[in-house]
Protein backbone atom coordinates (compact mmCIF):
# COMPACT_ATOMS: atom_id res chain seq x y z
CA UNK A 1 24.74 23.10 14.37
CA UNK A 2 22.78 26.07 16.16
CA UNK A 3 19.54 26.02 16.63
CA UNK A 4 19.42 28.92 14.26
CA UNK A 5 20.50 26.55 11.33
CA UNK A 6 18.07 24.15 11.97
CA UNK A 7 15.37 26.76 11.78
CA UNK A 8 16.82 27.87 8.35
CA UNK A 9 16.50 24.14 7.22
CA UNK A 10 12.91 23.86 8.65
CA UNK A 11 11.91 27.22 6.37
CA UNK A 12 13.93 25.45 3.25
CA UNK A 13 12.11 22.37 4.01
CA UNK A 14 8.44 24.24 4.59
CA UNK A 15 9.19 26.64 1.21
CA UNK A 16 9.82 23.28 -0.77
CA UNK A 17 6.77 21.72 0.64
CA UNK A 18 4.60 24.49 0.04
CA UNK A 19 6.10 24.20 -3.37
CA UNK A 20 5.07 20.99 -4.16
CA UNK A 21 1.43 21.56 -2.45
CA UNK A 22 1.12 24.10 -5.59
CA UNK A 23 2.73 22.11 -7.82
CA UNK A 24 0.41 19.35 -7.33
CA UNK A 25 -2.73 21.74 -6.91
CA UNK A 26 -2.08 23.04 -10.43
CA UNK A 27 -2.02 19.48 -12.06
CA UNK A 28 -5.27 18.61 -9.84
CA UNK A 29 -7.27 21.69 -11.58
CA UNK A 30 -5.67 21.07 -14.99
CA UNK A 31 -7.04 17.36 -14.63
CA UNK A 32 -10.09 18.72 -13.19
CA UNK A 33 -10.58 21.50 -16.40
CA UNK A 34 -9.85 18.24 -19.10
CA UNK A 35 -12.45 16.16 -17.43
CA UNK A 36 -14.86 19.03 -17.40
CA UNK A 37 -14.65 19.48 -21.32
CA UNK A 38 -14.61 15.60 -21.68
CA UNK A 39 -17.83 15.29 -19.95
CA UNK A 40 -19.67 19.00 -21.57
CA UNK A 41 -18.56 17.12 -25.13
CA UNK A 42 -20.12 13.96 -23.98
CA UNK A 43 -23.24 15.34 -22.58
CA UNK A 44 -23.49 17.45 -25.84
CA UNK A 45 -23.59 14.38 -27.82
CA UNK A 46 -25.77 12.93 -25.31
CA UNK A 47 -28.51 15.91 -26.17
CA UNK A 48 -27.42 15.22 -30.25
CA UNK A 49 -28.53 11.78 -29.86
CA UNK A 50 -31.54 12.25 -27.73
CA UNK A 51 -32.46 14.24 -30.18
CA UNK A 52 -31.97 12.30 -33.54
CA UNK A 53 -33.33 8.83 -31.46
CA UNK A 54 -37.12 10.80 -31.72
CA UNK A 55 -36.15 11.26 -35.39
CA UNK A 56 -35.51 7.54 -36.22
CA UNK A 57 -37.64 5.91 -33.30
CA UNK A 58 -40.27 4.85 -36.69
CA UNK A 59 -41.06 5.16 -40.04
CA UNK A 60 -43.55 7.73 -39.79
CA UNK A 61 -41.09 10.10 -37.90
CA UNK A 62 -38.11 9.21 -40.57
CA UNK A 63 -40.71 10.20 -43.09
CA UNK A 64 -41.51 13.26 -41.92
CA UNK A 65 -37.78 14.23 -41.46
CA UNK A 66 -36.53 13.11 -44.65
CA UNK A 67 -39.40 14.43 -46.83
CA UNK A 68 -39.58 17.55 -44.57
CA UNK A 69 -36.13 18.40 -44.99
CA UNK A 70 -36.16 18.78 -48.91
CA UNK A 71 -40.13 19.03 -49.43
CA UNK A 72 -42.11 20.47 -46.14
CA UNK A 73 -44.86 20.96 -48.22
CA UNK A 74 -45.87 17.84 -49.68
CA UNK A 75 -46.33 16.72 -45.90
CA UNK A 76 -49.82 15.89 -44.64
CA UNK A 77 -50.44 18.88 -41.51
CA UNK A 78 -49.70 15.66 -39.03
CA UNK A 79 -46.45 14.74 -41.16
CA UNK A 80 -45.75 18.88 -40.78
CA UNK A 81 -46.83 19.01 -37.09
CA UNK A 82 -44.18 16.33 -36.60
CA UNK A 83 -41.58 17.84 -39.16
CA UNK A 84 -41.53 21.22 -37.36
CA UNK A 85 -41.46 19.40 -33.66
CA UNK A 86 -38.55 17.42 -34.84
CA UNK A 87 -36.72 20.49 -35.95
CA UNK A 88 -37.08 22.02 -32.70
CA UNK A 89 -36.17 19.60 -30.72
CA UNK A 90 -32.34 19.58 -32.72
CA UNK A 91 -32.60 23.55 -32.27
CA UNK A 92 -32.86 23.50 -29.03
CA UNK A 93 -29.78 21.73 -28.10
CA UNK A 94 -28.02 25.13 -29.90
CA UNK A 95 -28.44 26.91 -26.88
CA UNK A 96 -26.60 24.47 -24.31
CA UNK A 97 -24.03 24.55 -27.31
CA UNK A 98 -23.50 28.30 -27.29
CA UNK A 99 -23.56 27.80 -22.92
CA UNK A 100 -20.70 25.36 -23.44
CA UNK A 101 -18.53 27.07 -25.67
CA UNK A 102 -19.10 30.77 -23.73
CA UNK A 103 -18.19 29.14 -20.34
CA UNK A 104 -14.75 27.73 -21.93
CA UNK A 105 -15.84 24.08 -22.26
CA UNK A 106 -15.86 23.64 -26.17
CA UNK A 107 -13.51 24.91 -28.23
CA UNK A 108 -13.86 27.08 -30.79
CA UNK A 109 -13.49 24.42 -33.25
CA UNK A 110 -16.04 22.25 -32.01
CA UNK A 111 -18.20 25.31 -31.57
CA UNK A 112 -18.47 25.91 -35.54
CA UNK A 113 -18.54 22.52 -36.49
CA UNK A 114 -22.18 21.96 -34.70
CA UNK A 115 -22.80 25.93 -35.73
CA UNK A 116 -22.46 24.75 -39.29
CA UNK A 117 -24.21 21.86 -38.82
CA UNK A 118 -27.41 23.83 -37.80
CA UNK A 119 -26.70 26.55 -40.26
CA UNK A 120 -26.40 23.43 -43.32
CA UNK A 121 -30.16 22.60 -41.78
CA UNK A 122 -31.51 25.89 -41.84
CA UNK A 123 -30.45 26.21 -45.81
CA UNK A 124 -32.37 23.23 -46.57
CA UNK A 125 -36.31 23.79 -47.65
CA UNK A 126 -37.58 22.47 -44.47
CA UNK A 127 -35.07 24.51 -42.03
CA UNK A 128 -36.71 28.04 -44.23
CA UNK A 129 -40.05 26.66 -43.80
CA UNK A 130 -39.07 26.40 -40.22
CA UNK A 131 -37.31 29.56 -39.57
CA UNK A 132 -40.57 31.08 -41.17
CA UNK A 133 -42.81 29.22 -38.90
CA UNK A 134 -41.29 28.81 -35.29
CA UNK A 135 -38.16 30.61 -35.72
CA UNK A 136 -38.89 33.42 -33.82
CA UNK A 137 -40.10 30.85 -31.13
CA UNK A 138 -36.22 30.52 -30.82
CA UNK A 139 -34.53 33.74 -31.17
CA UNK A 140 -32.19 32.84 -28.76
CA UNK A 141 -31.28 29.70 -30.21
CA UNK A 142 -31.04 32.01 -33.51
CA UNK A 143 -28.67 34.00 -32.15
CA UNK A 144 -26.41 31.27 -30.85
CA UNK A 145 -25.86 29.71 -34.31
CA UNK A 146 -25.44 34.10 -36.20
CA UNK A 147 -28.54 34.02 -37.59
CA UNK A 148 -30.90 36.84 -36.23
């Protein structure tokens, strides 16, 4: 063999490594992309619960939620002051929800699940009386979720 044909094995030997450099680069970003949308889904949820553990953390706060949500208006002001706080405290995880699904991290499907979920509170009594009170507080947030 001439030194010739052992450069021609070298180049078929560097073009295969090169190869499976890319090979394996691909996998590590497709790996990479999964865990990213693993952990935006479980931070989401993180911000969900977060926000339903004020909601539930005693009975005056489950009162005002409960009653708020069908019947804002037979609250005392404190019971409303609370009721309204509560409410914005689950809108405002809409806007990391819009971030997530606009940067590719939350599918589409996942996207109008919450996005329904906000728009079933907003139909309720309490979510009007809210949208009439602090919505424009949030037109951002109103935006993410089609309803400005």
């Amino acid at each position: 063999m001439t030194i010739q044909d052992w450069g021609a094995i070298g180049e078929l030997l560097g073009s295969i490594a090169v190869l499976a450099t890319l090979i394996y680069l691909a996998r590590q970003v497709r790996d990479s992309s999964k865990q990213v949308k693993l952990n935006t889904t479980q931070s989401y949820a993180s911000l969900v619960q977060d926000a339903y553990a004020s909601v539930y953390s005693n009975e005056q706060t489950i009162r005002a939620w409960v009653v708020g949500t069908d019947a804002p208006q037979s609250l005392t002001a404190q019971e409303l002051k609370l009721y309204l706080h509560l409410m914005d405290r689950q809108f405002n995880n809409a806007v990391p929800l819009l971030n997530y699904f606009e940067e590719g991290a939350m599918s589409a499907e996942e996207y109008e699940h919450y996005k329904g979920f906000f728009t079933a509170m907003l139909s309720t009594e309490g979510g009007r009386y809210w949208v009439e009170n602090r919505g424009s507080d949030f037109e951002l947030v109103m935006k993410s979720i089609g309803k400005a």
